[in-house]
Protein backbone atom coordinates (compact mmCIF):
# COMPACT_ATOMS: atom_id res chain seq x y z
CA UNK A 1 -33.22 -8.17 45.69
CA UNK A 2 -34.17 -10.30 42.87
CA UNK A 3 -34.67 -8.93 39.16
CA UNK A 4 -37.18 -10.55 36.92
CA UNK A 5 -35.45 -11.47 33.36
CA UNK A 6 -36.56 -8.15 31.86
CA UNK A 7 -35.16 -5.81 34.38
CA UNK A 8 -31.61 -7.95 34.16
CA UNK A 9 -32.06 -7.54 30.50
CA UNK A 10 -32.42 -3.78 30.29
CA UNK A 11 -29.54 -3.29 33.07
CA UNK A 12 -27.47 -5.38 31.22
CA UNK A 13 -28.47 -3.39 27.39
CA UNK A 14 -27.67 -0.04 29.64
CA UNK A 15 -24.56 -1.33 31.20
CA UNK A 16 -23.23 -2.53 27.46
CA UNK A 17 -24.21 0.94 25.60
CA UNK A 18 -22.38 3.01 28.31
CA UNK A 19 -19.45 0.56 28.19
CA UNK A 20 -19.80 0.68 24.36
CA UNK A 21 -19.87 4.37 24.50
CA UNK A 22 -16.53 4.64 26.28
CA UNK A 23 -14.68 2.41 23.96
CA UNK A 24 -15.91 4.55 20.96
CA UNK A 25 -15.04 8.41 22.47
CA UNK A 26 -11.56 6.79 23.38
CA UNK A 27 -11.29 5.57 19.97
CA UNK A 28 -11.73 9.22 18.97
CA UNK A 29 -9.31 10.42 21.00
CA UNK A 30 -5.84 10.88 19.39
CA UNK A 31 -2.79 10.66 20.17
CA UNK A 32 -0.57 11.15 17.67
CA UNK A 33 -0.49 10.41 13.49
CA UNK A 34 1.53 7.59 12.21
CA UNK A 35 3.00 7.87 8.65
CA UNK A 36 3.26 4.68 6.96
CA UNK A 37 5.31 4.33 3.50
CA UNK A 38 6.61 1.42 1.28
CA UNK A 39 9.30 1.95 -1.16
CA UNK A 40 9.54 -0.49 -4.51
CA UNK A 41 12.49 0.69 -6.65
CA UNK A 42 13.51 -0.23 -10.26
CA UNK A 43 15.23 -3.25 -10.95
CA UNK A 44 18.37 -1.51 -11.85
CA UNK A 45 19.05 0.37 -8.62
CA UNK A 46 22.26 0.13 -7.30
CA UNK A 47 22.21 -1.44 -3.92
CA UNK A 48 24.38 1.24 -3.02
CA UNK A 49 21.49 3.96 -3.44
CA UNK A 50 19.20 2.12 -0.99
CA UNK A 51 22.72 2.17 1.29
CA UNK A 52 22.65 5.83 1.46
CA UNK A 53 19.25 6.36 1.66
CA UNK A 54 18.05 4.26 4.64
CA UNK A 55 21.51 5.91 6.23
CA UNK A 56 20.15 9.19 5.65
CA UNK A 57 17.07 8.89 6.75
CA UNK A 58 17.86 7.39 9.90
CA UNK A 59 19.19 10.72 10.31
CA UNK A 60 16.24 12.66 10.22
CA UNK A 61 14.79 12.74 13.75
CA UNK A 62 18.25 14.54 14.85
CA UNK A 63 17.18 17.02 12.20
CA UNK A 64 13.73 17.26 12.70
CA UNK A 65 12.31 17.55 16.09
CA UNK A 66 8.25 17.02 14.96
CA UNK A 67 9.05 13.49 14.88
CA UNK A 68 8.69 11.06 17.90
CA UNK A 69 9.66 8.13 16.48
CA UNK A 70 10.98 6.78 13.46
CA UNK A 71 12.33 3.43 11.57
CA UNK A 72 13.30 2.77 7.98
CA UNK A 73 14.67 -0.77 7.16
CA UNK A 74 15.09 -2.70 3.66
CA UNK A 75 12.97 -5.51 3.60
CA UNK A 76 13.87 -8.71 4.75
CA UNK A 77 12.66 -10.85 1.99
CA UNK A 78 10.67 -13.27 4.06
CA UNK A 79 7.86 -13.50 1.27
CA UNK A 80 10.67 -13.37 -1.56
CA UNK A 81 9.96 -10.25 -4.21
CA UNK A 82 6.39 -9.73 -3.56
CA UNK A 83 6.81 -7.02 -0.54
CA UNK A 84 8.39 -3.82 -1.52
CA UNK A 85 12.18 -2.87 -1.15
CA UNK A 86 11.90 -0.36 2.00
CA UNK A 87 9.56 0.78 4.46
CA UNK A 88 9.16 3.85 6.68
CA UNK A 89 7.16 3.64 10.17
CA UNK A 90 7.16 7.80 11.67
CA UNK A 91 4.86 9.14 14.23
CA UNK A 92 4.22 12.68 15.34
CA UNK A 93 2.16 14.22 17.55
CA UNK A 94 -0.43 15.50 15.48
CA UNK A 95 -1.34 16.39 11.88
CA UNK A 96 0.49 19.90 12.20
CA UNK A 97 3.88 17.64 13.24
CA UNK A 98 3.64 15.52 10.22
CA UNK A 99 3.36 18.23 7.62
CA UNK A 100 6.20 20.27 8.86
CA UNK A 101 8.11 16.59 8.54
CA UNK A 102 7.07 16.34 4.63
CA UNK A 103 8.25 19.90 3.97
CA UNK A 104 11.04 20.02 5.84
CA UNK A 105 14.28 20.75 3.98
CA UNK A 106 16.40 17.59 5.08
CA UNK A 107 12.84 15.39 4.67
CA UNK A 108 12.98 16.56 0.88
CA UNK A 109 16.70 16.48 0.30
CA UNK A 110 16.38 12.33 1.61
CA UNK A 111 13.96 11.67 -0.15
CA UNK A 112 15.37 12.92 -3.60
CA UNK A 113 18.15 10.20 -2.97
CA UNK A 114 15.42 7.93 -4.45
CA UNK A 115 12.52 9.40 -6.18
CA UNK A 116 14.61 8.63 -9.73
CA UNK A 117 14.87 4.95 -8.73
CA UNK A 118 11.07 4.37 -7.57
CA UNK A 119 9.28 1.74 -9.99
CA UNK A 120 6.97 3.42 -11.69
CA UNK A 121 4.20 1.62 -10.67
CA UNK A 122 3.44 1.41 -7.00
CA UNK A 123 6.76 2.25 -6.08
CA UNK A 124 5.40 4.59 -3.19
CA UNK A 125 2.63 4.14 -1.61
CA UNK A 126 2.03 5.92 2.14
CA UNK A 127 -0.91 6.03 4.57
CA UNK A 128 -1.62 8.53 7.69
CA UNK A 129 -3.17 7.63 10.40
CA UNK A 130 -4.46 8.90 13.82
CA UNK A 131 -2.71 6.79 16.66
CA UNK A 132 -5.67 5.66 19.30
CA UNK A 133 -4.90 5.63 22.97
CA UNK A 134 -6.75 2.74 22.75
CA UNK A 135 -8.17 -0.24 20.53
């Protein structure tokens, strides 16, 4: 059976918006919340603090069981001293996860290891997100 051009072109428009609706309510579909954080410190840290900081918090998902999974790492210096010092990649199953995470007694005790040494200006900044289980 043969379609004229204008019955090809309305399947096709239908096909796309129920395709198009798909993609968007899977979009909105959660799975998890990712906690993003950069770390610039004053210039006269001691490397040593940074040490026992990034040691310490690699800790933390032994302590705390809301988080799934988690990586802290100094920079590597690949774009020379405009990145910040440390970053901090955690996910968690949902918004309730994360907030028992940032109150959490071991959480707080890691991260006053370096709140004296953060640069004053930008020296945290930190982003949550909701994790898609799809693009």
């Amino acid at each position: 059976m043969e379609l004229g051009a204008g019955k090809s072109l309305a399947l096709g428009l239908a096909a796309g918006i129920g395709i198009g609706m798909v993609i968007s309510s899977r979009r909105n579909q959660n799975s998890g919340v990712r906690h993003v954080v950069l770390l610039k410190f004053k210039e006269d840290m001691p490397p040593a603090v940074l040490e026992d900081f990034v040691t310490q918090a690699k800790l933390l998902p032994g302590k705390i069981p809301e988080i799934k999974t988690y990586e802290v790492g100094k920079d590597l210096s690949l774009a020379g001293d405009a990145n910040h010092a440390c970053a901090i990649v955690a996910s968690f199953d949902d918004e309730e996860g994360y907030s028992v995470y940032a109150k959490h007694p071991e959480h707080v005790k890691v991260v006053q290891i370096i709140k004296p040494w953060l640069n004053s200006s930008a020296g945290r900044v930190a982003s949550q997100i909701y994790l898609s289980s799809r693009l």
